[in-house]
PDB file of N, CA and C in Angstrom:
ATOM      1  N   UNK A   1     123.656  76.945 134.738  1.00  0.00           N
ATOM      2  CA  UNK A   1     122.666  77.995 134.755  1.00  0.00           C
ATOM      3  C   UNK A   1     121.538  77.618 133.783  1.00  0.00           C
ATOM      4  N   UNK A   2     120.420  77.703 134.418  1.00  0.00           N
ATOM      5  CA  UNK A   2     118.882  77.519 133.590  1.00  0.00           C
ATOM      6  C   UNK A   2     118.541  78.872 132.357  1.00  0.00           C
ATOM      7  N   UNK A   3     118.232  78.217 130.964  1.00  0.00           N
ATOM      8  CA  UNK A   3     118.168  79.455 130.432  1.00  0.00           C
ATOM      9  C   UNK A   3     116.320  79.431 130.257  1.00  0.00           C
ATOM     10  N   UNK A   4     116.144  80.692 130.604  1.00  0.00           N
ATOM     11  CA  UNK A   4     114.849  81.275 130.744  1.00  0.00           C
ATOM     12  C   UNK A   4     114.182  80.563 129.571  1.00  0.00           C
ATOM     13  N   UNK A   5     112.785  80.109 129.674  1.00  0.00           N
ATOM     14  CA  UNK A   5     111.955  79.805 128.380  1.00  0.00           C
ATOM     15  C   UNK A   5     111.174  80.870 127.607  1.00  0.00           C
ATOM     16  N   UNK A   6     111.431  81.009 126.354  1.00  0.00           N
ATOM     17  CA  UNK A   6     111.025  81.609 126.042  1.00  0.00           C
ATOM     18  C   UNK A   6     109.540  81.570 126.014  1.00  0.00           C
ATOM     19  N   UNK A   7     108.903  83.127 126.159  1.00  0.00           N
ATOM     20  CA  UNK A   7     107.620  83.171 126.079  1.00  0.00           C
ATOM     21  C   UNK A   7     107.231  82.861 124.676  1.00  0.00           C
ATOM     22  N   UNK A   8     107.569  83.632 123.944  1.00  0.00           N
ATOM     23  CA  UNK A   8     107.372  83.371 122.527  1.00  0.00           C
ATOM     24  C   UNK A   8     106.413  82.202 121.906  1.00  0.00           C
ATOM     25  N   UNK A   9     107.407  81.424 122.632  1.00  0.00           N
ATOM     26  CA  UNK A   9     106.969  79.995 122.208  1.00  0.00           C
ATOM     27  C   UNK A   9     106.126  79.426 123.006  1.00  0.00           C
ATOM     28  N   UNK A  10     106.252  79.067 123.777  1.00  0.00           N
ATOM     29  CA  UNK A  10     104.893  79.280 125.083  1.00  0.00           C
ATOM     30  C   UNK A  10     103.929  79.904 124.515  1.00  0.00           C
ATOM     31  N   UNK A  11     103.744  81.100 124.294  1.00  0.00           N
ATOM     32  CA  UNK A  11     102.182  81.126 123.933  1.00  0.00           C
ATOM     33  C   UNK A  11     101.940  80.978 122.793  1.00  0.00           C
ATOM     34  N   UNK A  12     103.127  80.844 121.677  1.00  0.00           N
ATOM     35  CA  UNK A  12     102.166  79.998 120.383  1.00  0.00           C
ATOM     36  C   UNK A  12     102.112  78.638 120.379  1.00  0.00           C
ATOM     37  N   UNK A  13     102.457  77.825 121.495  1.00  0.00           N
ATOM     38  CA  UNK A  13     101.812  76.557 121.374  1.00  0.00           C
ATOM     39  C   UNK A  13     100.412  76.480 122.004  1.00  0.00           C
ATOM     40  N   UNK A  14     100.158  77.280 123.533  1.00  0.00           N
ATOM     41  CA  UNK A  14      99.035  77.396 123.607  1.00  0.00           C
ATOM     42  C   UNK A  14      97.855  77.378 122.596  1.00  0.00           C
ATOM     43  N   UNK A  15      98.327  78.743 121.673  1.00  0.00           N
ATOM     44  CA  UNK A  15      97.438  79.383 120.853  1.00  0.00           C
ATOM     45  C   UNK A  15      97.230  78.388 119.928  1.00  0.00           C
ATOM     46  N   UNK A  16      98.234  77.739 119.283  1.00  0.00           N
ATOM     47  CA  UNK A  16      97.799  76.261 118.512  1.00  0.00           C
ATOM     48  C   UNK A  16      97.311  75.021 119.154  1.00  0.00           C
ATOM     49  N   UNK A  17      97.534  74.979 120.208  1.00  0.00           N
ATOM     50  CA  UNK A  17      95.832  73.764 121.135  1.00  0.00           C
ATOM     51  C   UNK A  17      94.935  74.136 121.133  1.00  0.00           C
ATOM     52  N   UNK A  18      94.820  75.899 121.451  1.00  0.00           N
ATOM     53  CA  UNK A  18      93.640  76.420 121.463  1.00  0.00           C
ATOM     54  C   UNK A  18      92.959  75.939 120.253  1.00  0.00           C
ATOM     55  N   UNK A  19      93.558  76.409 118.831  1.00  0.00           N
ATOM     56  CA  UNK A  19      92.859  76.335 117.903  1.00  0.00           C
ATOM     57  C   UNK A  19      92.194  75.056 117.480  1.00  0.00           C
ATOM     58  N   UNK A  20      93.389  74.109 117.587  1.00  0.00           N
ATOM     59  CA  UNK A  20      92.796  72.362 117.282  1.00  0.00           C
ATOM     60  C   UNK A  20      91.691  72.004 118.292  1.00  0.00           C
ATOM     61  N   UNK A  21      91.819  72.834 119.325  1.00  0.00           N
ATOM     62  CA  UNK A  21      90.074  72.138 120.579  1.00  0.00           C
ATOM     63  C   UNK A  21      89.161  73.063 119.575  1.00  0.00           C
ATOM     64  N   UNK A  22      89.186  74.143 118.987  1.00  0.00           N
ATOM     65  CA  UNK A  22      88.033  74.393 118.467  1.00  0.00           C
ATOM     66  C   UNK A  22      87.794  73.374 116.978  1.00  0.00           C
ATOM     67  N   UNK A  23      88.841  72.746 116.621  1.00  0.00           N
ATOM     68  CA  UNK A  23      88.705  72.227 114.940  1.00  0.00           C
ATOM     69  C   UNK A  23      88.038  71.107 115.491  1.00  0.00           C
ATOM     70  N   UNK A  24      88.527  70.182 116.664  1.00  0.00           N
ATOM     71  CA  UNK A  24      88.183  68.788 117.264  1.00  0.00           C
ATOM     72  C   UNK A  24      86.544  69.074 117.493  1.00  0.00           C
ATOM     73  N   UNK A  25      86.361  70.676 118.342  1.00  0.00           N
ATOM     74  CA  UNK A  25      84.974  70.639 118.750  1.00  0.00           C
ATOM     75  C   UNK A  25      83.799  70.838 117.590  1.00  0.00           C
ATOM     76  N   UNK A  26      84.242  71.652 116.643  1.00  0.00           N
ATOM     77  CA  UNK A  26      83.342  71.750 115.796  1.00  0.00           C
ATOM     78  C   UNK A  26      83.524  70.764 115.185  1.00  0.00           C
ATOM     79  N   UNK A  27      84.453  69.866 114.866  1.00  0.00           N
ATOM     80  CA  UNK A  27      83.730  68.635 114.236  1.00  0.00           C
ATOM     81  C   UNK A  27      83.299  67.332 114.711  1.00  0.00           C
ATOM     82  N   UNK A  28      83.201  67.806 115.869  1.00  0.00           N
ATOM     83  CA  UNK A  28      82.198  66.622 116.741  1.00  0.00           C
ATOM     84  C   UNK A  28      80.629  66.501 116.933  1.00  0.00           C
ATOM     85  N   UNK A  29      80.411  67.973 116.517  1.00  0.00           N
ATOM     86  CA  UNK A  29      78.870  68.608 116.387  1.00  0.00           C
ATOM     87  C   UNK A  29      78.648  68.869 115.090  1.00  0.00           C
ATOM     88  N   UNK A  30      79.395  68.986 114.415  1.00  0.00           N
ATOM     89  CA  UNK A  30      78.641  69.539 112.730  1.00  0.00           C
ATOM     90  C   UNK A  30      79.077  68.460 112.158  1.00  0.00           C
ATOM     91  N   UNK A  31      78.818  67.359 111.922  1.00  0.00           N
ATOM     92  CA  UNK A  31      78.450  66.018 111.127  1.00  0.00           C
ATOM     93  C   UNK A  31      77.623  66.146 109.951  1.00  0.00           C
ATOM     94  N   UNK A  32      76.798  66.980 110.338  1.00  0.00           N
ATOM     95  CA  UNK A  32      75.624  66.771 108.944  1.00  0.00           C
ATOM     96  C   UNK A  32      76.403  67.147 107.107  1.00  0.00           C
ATOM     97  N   UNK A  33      75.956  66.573 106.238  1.00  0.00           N
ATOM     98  CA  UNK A  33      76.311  67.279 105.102  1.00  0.00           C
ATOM     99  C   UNK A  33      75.951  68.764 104.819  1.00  0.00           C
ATOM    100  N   UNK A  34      76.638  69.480 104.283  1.00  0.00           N
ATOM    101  CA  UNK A  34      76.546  70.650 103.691  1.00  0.00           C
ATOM    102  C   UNK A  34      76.979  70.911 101.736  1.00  0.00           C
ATOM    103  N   UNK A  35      76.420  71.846 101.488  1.00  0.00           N
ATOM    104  CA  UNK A  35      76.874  72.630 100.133  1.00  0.00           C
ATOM    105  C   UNK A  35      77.869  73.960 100.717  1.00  0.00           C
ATOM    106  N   UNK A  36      78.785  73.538  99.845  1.00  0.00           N
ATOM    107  CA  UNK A  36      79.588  74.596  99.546  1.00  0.00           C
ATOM    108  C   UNK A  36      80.090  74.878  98.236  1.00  0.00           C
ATOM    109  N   UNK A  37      79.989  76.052  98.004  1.00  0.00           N
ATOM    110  CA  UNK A  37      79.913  76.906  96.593  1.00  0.00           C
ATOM    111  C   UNK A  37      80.940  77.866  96.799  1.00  0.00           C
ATOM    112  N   UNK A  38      81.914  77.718  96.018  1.00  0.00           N
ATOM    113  CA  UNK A  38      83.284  78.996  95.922  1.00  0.00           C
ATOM    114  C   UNK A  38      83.583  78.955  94.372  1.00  0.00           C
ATOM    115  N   UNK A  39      82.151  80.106  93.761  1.00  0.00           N
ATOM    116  CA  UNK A  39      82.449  79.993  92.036  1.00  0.00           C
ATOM    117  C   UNK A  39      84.088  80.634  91.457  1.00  0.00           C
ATOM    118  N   UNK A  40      84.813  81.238  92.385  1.00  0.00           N
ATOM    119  CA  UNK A  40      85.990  81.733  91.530  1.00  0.00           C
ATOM    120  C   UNK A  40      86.861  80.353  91.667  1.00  0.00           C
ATOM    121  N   UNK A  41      87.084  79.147  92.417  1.00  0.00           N
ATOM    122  CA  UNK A  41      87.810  78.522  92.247  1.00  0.00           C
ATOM    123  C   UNK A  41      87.147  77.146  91.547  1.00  0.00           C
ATOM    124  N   UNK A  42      85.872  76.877  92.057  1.00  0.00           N
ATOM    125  CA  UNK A  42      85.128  75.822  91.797  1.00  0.00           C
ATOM    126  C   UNK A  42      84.035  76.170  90.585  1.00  0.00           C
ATOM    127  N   UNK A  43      83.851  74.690  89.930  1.00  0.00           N
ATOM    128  CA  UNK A  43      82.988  74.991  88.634  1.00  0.00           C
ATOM    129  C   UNK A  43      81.756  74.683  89.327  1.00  0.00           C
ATOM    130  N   UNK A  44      81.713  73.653  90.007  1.00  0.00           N
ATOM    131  CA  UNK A  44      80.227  72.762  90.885  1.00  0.00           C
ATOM    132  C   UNK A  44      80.466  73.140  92.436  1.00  0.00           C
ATOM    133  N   UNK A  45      79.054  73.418  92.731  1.00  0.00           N
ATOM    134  CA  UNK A  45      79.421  72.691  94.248  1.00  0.00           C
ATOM    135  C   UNK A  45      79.842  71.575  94.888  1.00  0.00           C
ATOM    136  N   UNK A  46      80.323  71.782  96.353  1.00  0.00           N
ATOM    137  CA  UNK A  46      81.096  70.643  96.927  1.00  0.00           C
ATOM    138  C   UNK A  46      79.911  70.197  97.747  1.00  0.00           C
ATOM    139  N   UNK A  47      79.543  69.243  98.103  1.00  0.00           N
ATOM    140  CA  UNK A  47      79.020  68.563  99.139  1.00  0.00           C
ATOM    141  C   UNK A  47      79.703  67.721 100.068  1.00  0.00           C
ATOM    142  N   UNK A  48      80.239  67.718 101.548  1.00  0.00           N
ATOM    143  CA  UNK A  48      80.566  67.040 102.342  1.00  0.00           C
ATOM    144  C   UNK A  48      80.362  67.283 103.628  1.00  0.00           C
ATOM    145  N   UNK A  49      80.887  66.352 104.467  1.00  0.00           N
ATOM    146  CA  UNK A  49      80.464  66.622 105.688  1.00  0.00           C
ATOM    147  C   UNK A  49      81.150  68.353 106.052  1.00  0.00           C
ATOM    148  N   UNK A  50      80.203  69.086 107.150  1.00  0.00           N
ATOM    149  CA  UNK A  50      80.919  70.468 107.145  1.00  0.00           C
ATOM    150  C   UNK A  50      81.974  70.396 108.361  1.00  0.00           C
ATOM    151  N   UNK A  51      82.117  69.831 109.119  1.00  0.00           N
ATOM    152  CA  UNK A  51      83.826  69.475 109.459  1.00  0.00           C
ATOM    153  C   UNK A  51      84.789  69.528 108.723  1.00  0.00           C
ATOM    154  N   UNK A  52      84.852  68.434 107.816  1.00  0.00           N
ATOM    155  CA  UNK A  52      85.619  68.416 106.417  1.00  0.00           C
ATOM    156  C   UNK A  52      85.925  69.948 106.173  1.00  0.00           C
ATOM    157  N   UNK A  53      84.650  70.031 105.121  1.00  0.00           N
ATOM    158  CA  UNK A  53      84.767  71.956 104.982  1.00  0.00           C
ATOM    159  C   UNK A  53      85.346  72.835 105.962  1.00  0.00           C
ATOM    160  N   UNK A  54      85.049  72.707 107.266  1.00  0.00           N
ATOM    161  CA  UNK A  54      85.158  73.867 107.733  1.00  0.00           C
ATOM    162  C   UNK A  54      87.074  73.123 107.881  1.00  0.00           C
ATOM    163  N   UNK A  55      87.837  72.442 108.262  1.00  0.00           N
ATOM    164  CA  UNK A  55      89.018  71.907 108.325  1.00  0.00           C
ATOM    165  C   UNK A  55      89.675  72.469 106.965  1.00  0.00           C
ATOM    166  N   UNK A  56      88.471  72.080 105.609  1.00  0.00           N
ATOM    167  CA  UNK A  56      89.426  72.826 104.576  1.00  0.00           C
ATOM    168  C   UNK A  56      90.193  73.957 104.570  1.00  0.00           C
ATOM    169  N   UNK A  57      89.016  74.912 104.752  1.00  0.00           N
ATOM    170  CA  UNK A  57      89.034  76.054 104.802  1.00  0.00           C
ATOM    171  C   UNK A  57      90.152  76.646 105.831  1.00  0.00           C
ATOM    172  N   UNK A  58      89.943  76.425 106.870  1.00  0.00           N
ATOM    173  CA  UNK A  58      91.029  76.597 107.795  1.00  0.00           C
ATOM    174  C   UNK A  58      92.433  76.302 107.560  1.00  0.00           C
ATOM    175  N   UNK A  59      92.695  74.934 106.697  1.00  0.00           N
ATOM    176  CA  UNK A  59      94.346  74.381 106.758  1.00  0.00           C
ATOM    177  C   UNK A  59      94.492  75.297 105.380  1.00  0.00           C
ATOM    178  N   UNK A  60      93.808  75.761 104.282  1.00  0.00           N
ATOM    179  CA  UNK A  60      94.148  76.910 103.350  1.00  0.00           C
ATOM    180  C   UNK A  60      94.667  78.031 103.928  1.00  0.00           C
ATOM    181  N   UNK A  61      93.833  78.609 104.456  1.00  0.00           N
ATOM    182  CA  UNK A  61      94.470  80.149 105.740  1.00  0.00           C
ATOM    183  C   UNK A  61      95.647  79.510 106.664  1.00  0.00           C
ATOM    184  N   UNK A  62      95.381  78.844 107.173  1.00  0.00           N
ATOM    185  CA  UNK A  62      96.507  78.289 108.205  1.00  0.00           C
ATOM    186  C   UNK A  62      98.006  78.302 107.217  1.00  0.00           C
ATOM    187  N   UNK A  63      98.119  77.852 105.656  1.00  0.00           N
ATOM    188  CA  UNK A  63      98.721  77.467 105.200  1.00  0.00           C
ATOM    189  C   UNK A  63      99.461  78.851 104.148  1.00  0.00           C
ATOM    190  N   UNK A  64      97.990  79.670 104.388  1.00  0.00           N
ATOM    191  CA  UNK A  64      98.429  80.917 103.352  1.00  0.00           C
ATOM    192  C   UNK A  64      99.186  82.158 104.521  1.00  0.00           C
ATOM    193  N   UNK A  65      99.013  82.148 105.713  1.00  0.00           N
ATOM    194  CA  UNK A  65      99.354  82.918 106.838  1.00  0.00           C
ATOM    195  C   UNK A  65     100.812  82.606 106.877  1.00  0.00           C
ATOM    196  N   UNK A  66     101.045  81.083 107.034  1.00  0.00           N
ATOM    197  CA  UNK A  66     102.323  80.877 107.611  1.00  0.00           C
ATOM    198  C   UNK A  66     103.193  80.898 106.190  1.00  0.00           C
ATOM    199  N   UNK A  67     102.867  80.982 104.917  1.00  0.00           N
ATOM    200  CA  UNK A  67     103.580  81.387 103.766  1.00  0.00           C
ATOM    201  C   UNK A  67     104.095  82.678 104.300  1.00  0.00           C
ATOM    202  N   UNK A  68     103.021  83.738 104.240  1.00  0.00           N
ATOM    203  CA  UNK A  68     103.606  84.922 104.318  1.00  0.00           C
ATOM    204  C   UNK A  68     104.018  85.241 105.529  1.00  0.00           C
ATOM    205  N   UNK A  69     103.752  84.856 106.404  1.00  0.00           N
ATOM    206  CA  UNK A  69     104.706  84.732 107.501  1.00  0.00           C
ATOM    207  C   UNK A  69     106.456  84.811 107.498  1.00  0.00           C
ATOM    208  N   UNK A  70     106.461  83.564 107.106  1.00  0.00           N
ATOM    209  CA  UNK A  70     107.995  82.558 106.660  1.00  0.00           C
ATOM    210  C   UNK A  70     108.566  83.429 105.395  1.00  0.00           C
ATOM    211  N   UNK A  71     107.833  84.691 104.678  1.00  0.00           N
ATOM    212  CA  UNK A  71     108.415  85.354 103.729  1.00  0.00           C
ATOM    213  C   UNK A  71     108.999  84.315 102.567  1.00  0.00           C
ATOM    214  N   UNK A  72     110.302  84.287 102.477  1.00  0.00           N
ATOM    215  CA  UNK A  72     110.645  83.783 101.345  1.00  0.00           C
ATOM    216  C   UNK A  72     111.665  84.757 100.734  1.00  0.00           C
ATOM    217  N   UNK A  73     111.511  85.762 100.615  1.00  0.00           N
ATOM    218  CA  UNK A  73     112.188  86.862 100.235  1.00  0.00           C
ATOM    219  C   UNK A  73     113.736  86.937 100.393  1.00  0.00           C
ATOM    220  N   UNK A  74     114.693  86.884  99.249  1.00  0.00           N
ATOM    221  CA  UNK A  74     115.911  87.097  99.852  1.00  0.00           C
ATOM    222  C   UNK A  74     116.585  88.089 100.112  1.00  0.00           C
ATOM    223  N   UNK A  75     117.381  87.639 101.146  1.00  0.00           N
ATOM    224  CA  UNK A  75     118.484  88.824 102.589  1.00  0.00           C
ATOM    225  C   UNK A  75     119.297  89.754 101.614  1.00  0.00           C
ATOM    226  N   UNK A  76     119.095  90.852 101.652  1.00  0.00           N
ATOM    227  CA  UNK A  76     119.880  92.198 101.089  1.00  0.00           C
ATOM    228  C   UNK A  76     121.389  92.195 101.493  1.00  0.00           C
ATOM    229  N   UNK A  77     122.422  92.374 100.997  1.00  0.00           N
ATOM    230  CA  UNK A  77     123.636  92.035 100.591  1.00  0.00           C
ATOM    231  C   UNK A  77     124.488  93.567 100.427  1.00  0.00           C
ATOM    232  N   UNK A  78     124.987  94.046 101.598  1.00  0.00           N
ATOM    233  CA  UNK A  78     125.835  95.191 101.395  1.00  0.00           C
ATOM    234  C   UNK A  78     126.805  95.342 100.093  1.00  0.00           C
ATOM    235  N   UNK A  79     127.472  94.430  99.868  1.00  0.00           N
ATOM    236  CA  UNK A  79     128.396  94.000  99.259  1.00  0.00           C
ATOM    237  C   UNK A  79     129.628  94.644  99.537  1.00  0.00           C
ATOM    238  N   UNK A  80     130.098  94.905 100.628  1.00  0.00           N
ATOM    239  CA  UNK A  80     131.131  95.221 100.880  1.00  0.00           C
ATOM    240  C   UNK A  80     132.229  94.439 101.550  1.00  0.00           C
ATOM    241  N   UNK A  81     131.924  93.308 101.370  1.00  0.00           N
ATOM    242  CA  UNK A  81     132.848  92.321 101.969  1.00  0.00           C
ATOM    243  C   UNK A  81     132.583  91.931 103.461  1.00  0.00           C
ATOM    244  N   UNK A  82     133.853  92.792 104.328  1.00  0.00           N
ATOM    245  CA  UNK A  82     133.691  92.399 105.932  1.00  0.00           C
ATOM    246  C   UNK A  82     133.854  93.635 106.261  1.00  0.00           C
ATOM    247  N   UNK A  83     133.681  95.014 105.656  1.00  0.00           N
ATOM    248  CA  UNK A  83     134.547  96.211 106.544  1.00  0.00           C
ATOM    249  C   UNK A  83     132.895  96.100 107.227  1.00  0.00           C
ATOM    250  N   UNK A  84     132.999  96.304 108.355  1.00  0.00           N
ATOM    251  CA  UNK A  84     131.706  96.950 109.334  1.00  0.00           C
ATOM    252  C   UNK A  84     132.210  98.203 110.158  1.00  0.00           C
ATOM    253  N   UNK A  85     131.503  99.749 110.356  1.00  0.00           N
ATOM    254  CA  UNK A  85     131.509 100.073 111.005  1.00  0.00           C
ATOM    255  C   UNK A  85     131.817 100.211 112.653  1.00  0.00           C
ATOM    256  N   UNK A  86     132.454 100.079 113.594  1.00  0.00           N
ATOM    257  CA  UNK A  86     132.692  99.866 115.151  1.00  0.00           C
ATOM    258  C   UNK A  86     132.361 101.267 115.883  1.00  0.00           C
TER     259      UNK A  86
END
């Protein structure tokens, strides 16, 4: 017996090609250098290509989403051994 695919997963791989054709497309067109200025983390501005930048910026969120995503937090503990309810 075939077990059904999950959708789940199916559409978050979509949704992650989706996103890399937009990272691939915008940095096939925005080549030029840029300034970027973020005074709470940075003392100077950055200058680089804005692909670069805009890729930074993105794998930070990409990276701060799937933190809190993935939690971390540890599993609450009845402590009652094995009796369970039936």
């Amino acid at each position: 017996m075939l077990k059904s695919m999950n959708f789940k997963v199916i559409f978050r791989s979509i949704v992650a090609l989706a996103i890399l054709f937009v990272m691939l497309y915008v940095g096939m067109y925005n080549t030029q250098n840029i300034d970027f200025f973020f005074p709470i983390a940075l003392k100077s501005k950055v200058t680089a290509s804005a692909s670069l930048i805009y890729f930074g910026v993105f794998a930070v969120g990409f990276l701060a989403g799937t933190i809190l995503t993935a939690g971390g937090g540890k599993k609450s503990s009845s402590g009652s051994g094995g009796s369970r309810d039936k």
